[in-house]
PDB file of N, CA and C in Angstrom:
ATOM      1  N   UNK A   1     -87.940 -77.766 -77.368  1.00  0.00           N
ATOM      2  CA  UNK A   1     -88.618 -77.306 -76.188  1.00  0.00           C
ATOM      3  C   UNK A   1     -87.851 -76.105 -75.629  1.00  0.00           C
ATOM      4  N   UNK A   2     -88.876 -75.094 -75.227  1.00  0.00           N
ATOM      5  CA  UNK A   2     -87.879 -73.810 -75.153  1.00  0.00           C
ATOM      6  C   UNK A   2     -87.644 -74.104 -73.669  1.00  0.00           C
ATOM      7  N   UNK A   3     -86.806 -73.442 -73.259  1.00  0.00           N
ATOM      8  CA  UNK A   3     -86.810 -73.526 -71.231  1.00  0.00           C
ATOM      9  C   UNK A   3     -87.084 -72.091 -71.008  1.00  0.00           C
ATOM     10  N   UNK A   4     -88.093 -72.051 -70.163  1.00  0.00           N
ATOM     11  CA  UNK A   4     -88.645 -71.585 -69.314  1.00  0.00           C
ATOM     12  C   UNK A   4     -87.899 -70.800 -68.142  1.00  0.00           C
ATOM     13  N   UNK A   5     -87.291 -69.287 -67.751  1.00  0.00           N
ATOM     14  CA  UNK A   5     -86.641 -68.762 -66.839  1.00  0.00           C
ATOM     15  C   UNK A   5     -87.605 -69.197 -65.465  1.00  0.00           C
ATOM     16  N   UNK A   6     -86.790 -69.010 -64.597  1.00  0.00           N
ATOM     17  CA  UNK A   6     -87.850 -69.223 -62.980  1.00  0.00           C
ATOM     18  C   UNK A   6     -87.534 -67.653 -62.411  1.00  0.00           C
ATOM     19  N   UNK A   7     -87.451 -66.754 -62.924  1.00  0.00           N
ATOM     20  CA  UNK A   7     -87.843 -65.643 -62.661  1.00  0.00           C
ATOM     21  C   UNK A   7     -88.449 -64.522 -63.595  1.00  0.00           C
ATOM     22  N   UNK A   8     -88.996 -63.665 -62.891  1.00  0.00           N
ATOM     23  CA  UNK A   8     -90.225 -62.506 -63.850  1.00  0.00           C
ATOM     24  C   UNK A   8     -89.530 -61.817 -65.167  1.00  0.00           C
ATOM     25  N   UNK A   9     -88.228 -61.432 -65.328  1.00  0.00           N
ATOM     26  CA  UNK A   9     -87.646 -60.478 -65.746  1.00  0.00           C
ATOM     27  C   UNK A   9     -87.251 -61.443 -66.722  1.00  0.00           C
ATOM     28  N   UNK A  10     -87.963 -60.881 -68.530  1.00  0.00           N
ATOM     29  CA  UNK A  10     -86.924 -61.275 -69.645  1.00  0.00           C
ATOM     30  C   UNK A  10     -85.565 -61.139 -70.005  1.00  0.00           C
ATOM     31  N   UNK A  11     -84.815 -61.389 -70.970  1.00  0.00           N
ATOM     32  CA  UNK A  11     -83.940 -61.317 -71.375  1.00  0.00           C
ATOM     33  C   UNK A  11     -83.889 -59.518 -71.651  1.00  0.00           C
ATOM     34  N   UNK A  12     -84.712 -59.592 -72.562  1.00  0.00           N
ATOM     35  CA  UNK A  12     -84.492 -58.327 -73.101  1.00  0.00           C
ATOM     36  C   UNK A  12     -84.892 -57.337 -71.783  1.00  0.00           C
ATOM     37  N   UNK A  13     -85.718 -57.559 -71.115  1.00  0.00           N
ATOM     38  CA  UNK A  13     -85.543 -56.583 -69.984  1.00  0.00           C
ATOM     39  C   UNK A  13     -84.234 -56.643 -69.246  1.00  0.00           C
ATOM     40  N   UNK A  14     -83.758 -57.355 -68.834  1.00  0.00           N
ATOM     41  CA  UNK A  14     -81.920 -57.654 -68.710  1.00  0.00           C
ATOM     42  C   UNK A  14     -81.304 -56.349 -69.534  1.00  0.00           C
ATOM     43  N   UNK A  15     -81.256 -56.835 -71.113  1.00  0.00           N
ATOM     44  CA  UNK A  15     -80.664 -55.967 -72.042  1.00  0.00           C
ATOM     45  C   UNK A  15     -80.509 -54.296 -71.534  1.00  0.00           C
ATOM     46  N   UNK A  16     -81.932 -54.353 -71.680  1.00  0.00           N
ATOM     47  CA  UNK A  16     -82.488 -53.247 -71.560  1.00  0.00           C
ATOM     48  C   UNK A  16     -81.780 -52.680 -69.961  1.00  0.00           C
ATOM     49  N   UNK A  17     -81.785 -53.426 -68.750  1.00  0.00           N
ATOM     50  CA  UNK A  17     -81.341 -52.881 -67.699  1.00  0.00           C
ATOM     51  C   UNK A  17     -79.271 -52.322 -67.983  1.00  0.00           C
ATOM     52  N   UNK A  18     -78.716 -53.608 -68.610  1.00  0.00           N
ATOM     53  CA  UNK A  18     -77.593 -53.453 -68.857  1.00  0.00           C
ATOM     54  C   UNK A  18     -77.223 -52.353 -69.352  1.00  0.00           C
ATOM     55  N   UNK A  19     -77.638 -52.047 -70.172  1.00  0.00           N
ATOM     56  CA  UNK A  19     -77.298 -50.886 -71.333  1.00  0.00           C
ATOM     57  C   UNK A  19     -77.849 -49.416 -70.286  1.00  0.00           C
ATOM     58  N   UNK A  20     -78.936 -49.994 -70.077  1.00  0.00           N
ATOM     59  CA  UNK A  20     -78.885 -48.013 -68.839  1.00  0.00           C
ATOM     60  C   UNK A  20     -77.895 -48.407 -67.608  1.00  0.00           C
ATOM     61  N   UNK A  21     -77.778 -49.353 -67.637  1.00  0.00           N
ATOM     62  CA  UNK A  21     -76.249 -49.095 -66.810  1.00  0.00           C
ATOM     63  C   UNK A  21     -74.799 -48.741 -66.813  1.00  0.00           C
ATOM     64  N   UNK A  22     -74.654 -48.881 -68.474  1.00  0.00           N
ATOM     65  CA  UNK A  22     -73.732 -48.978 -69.192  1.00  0.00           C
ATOM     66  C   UNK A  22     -73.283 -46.955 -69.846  1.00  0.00           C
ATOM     67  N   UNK A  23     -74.964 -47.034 -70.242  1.00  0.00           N
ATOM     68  CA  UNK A  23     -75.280 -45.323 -70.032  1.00  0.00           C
ATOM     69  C   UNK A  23     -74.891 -44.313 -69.069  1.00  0.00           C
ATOM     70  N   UNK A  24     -74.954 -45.159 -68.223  1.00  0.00           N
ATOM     71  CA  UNK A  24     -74.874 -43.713 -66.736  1.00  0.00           C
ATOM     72  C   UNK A  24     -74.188 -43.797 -66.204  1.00  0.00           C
ATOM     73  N   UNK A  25     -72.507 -44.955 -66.698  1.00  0.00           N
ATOM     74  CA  UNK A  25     -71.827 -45.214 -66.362  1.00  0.00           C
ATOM     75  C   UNK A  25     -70.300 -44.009 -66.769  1.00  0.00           C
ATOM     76  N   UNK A  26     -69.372 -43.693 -66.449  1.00  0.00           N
ATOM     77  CA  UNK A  26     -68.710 -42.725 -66.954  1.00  0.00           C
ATOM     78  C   UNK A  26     -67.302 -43.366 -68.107  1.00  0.00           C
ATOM     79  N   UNK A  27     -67.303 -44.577 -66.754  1.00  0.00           N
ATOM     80  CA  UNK A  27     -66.430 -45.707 -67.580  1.00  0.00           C
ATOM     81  C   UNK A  27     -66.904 -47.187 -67.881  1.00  0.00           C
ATOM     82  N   UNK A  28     -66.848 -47.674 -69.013  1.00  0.00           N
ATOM     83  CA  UNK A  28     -67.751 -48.546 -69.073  1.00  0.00           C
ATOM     84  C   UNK A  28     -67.299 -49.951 -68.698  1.00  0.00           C
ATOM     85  N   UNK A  29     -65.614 -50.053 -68.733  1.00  0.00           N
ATOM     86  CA  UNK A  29     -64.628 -50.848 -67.788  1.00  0.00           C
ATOM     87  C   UNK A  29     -65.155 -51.098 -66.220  1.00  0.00           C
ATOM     88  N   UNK A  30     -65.388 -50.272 -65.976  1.00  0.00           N
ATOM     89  CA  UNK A  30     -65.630 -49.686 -64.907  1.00  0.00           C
ATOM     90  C   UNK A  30     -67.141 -50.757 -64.086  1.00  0.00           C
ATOM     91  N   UNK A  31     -68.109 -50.028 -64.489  1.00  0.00           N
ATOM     92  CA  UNK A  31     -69.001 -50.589 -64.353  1.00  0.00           C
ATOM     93  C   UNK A  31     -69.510 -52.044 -64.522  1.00  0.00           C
ATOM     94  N   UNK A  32     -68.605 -52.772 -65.560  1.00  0.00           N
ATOM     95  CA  UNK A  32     -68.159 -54.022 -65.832  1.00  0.00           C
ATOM     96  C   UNK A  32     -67.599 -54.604 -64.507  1.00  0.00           C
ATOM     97  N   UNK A  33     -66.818 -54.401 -64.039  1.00  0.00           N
ATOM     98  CA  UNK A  33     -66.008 -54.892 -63.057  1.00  0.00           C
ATOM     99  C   UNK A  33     -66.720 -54.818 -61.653  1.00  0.00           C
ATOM    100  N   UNK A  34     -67.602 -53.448 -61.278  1.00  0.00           N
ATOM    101  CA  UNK A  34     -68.599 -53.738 -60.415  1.00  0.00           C
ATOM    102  C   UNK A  34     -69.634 -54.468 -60.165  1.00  0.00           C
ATOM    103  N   UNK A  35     -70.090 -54.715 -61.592  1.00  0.00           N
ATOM    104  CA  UNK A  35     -70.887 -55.880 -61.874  1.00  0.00           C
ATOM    105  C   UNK A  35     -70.844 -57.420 -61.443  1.00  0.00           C
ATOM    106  N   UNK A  36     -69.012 -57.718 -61.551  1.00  0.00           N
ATOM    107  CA  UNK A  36     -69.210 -58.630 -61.892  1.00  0.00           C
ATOM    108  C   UNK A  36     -68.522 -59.008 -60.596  1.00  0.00           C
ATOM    109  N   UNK A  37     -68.046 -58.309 -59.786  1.00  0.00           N
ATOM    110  CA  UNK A  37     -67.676 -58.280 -58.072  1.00  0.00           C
ATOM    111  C   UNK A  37     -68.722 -58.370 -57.206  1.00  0.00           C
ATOM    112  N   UNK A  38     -69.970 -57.569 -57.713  1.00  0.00           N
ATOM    113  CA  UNK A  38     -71.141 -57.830 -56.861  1.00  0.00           C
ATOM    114  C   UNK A  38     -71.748 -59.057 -57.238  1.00  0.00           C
ATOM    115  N   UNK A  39     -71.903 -59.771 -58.226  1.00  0.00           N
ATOM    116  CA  UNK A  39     -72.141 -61.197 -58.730  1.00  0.00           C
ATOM    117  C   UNK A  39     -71.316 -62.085 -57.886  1.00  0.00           C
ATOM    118  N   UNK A  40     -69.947 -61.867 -57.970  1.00  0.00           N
ATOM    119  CA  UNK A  40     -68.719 -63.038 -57.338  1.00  0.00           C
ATOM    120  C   UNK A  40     -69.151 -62.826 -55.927  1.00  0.00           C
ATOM    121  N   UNK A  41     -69.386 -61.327 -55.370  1.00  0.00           N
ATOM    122  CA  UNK A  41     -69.873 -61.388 -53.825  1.00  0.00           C
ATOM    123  C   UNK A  41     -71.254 -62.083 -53.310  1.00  0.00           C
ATOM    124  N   UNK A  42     -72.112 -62.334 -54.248  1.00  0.00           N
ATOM    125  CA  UNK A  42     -73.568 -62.605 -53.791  1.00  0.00           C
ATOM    126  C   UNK A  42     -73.695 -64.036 -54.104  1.00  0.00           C
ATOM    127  N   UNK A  43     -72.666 -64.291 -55.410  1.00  0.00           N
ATOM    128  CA  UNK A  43     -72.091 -66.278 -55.139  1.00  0.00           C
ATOM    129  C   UNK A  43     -71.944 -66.445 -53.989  1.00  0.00           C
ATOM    130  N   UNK A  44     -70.798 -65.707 -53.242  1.00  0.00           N
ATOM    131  CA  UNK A  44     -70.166 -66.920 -52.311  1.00  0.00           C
ATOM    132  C   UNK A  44     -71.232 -66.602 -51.186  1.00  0.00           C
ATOM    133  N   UNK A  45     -72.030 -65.270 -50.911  1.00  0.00           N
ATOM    134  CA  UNK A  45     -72.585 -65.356 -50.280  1.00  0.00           C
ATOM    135  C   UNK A  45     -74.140 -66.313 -50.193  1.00  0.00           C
ATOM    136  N   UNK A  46     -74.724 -66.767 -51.173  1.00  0.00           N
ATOM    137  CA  UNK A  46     -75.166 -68.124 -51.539  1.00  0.00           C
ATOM    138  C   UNK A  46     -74.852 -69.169 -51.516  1.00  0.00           C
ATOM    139  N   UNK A  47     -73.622 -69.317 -51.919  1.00  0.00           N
ATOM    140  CA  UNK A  47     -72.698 -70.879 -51.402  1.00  0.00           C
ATOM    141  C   UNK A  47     -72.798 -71.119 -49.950  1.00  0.00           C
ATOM    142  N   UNK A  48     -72.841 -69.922 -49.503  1.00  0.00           N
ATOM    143  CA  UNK A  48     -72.315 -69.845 -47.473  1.00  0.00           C
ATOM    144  C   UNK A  48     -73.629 -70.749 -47.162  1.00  0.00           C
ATOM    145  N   UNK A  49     -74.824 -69.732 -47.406  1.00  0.00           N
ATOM    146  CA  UNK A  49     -75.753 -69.815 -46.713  1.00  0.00           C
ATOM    147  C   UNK A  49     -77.190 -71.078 -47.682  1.00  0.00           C
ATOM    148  N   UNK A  50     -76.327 -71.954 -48.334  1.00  0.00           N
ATOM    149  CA  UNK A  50     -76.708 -73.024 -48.281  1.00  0.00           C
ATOM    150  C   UNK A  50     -77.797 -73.160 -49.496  1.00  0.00           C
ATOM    151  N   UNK A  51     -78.672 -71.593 -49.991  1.00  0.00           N
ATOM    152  CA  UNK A  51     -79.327 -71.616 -50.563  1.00  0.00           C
ATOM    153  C   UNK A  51     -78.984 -72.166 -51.995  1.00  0.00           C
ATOM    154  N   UNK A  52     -80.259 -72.407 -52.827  1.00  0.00           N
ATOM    155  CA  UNK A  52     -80.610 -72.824 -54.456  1.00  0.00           C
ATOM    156  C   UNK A  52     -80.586 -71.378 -54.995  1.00  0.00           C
ATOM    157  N   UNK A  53     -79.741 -70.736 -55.479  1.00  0.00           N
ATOM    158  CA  UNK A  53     -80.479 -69.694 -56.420  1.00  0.00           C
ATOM    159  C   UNK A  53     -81.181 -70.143 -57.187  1.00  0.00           C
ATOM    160  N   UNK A  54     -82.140 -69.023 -57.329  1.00  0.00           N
ATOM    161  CA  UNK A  54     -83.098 -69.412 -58.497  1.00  0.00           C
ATOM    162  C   UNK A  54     -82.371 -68.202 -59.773  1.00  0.00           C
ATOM    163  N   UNK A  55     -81.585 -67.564 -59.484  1.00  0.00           N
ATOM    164  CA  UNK A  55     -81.105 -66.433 -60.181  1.00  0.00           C
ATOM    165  C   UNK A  55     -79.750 -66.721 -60.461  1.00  0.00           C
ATOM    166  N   UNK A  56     -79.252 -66.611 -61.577  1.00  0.00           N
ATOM    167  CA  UNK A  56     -77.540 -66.351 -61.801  1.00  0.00           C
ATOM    168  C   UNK A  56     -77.390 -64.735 -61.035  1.00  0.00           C
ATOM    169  N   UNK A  57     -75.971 -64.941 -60.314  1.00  0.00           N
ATOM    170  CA  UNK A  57     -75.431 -63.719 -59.857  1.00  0.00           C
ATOM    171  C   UNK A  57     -75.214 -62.772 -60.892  1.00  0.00           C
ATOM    172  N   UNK A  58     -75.046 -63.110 -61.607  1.00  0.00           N
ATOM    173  CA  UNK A  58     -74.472 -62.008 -62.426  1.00  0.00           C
ATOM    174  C   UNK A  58     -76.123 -61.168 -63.043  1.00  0.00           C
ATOM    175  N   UNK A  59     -77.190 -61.972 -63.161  1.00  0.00           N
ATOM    176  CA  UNK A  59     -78.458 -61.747 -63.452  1.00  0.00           C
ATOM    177  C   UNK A  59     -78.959 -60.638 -62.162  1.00  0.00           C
ATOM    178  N   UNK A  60     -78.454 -60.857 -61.402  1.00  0.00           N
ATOM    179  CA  UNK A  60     -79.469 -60.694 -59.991  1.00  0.00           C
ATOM    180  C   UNK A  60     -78.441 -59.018 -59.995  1.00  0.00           C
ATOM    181  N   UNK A  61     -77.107 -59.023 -59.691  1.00  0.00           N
ATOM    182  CA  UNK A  61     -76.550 -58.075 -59.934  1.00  0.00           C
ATOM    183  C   UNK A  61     -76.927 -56.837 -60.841  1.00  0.00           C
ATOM    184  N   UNK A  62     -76.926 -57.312 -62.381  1.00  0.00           N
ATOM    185  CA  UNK A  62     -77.556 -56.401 -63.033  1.00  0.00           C
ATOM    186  C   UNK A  62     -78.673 -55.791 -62.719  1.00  0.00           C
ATOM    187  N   UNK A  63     -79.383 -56.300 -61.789  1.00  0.00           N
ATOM    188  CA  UNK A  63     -80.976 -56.377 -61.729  1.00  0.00           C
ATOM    189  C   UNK A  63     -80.855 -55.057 -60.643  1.00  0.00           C
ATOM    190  N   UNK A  64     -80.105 -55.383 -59.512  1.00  0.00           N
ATOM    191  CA  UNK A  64     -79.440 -55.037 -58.340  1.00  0.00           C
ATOM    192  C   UNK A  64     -79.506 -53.476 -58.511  1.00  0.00           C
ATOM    193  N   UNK A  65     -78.147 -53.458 -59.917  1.00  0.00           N
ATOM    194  CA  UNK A  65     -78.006 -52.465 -59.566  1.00  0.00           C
ATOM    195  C   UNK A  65     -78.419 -50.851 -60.639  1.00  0.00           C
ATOM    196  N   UNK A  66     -79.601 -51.648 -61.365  1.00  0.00           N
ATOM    197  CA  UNK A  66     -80.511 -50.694 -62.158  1.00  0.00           C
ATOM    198  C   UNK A  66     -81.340 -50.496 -61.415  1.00  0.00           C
ATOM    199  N   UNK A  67     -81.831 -50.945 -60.264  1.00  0.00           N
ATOM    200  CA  UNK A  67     -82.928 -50.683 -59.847  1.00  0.00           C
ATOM    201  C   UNK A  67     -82.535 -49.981 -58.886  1.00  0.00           C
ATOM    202  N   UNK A  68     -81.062 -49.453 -58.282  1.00  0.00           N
ATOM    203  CA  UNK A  68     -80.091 -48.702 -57.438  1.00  0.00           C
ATOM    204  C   UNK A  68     -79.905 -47.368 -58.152  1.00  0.00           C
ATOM    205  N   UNK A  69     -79.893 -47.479 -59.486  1.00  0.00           N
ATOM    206  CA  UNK A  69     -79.688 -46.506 -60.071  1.00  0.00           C
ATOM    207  C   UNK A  69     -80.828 -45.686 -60.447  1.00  0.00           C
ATOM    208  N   UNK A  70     -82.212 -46.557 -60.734  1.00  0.00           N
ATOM    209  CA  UNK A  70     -83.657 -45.920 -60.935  1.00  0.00           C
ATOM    210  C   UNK A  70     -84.500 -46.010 -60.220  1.00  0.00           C
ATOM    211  N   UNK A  71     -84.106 -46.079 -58.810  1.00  0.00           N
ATOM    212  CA  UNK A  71     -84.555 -45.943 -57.676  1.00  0.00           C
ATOM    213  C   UNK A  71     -83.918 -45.460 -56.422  1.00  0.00           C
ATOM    214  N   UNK A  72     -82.904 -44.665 -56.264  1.00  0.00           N
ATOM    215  CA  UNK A  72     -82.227 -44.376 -55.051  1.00  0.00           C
ATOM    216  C   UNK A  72     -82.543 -44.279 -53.714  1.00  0.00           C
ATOM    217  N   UNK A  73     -83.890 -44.124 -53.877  1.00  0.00           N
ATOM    218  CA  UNK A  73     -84.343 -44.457 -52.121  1.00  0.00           C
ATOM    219  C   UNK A  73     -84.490 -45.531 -52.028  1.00  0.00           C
ATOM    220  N   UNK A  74     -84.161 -46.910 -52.521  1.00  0.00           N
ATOM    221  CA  UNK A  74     -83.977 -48.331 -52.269  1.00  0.00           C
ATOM    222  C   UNK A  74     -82.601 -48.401 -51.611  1.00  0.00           C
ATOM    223  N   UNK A  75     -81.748 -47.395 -51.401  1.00  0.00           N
ATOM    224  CA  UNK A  75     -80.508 -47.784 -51.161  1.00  0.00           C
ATOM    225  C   UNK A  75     -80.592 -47.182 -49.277  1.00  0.00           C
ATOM    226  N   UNK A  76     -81.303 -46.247 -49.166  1.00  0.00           N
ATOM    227  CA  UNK A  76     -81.541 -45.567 -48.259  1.00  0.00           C
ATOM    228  C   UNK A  76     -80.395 -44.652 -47.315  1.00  0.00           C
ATOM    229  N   UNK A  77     -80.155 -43.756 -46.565  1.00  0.00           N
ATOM    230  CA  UNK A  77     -79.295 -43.076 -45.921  1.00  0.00           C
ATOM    231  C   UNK A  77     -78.475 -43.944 -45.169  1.00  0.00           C
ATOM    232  N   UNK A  78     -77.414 -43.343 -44.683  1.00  0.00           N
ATOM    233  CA  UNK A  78     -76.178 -43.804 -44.298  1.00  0.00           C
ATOM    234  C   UNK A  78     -75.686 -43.727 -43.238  1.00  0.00           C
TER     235      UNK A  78
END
């Protein structure tokens, strides 16, 4: 029985986000480690506030921050 994700986005769309992140990245250390800080930050900030993810952090992150990168007016002025 296969299992079923509880969110829209395949694997390979994942892939696919990773790797243009990995692309437009200058260091690829680099981008690794942001990744995986904004994941550890959006854990605990889920632990706090009591919720079920339906998402692994580290999923939601990647997701995060391709769509930061191929969308910049999602991030908005400062």
């Amino acid at each position: 029985m296969l299992k079923r994700s509880k969110f829209e986005t395949t694997q390979s769309q994942i892939m696919h986000r990773a790797e243009d992140l990995i692309g437009a990245a200058s260091n690829r250390y680099r981008i690794t480690v942001q990744v995986a800080n904004r994941a550890k930050r959006r854990r605990y900030e889920d632990f706090e506030s009591n919720e079920d993810a339906m998402m692994k952090p580290v999923l939601r992150a990647i997701i995060e921050m391709s769509d930061e990168l191929t969308q910049p007016e999602i991030i908005g002025e400062l």
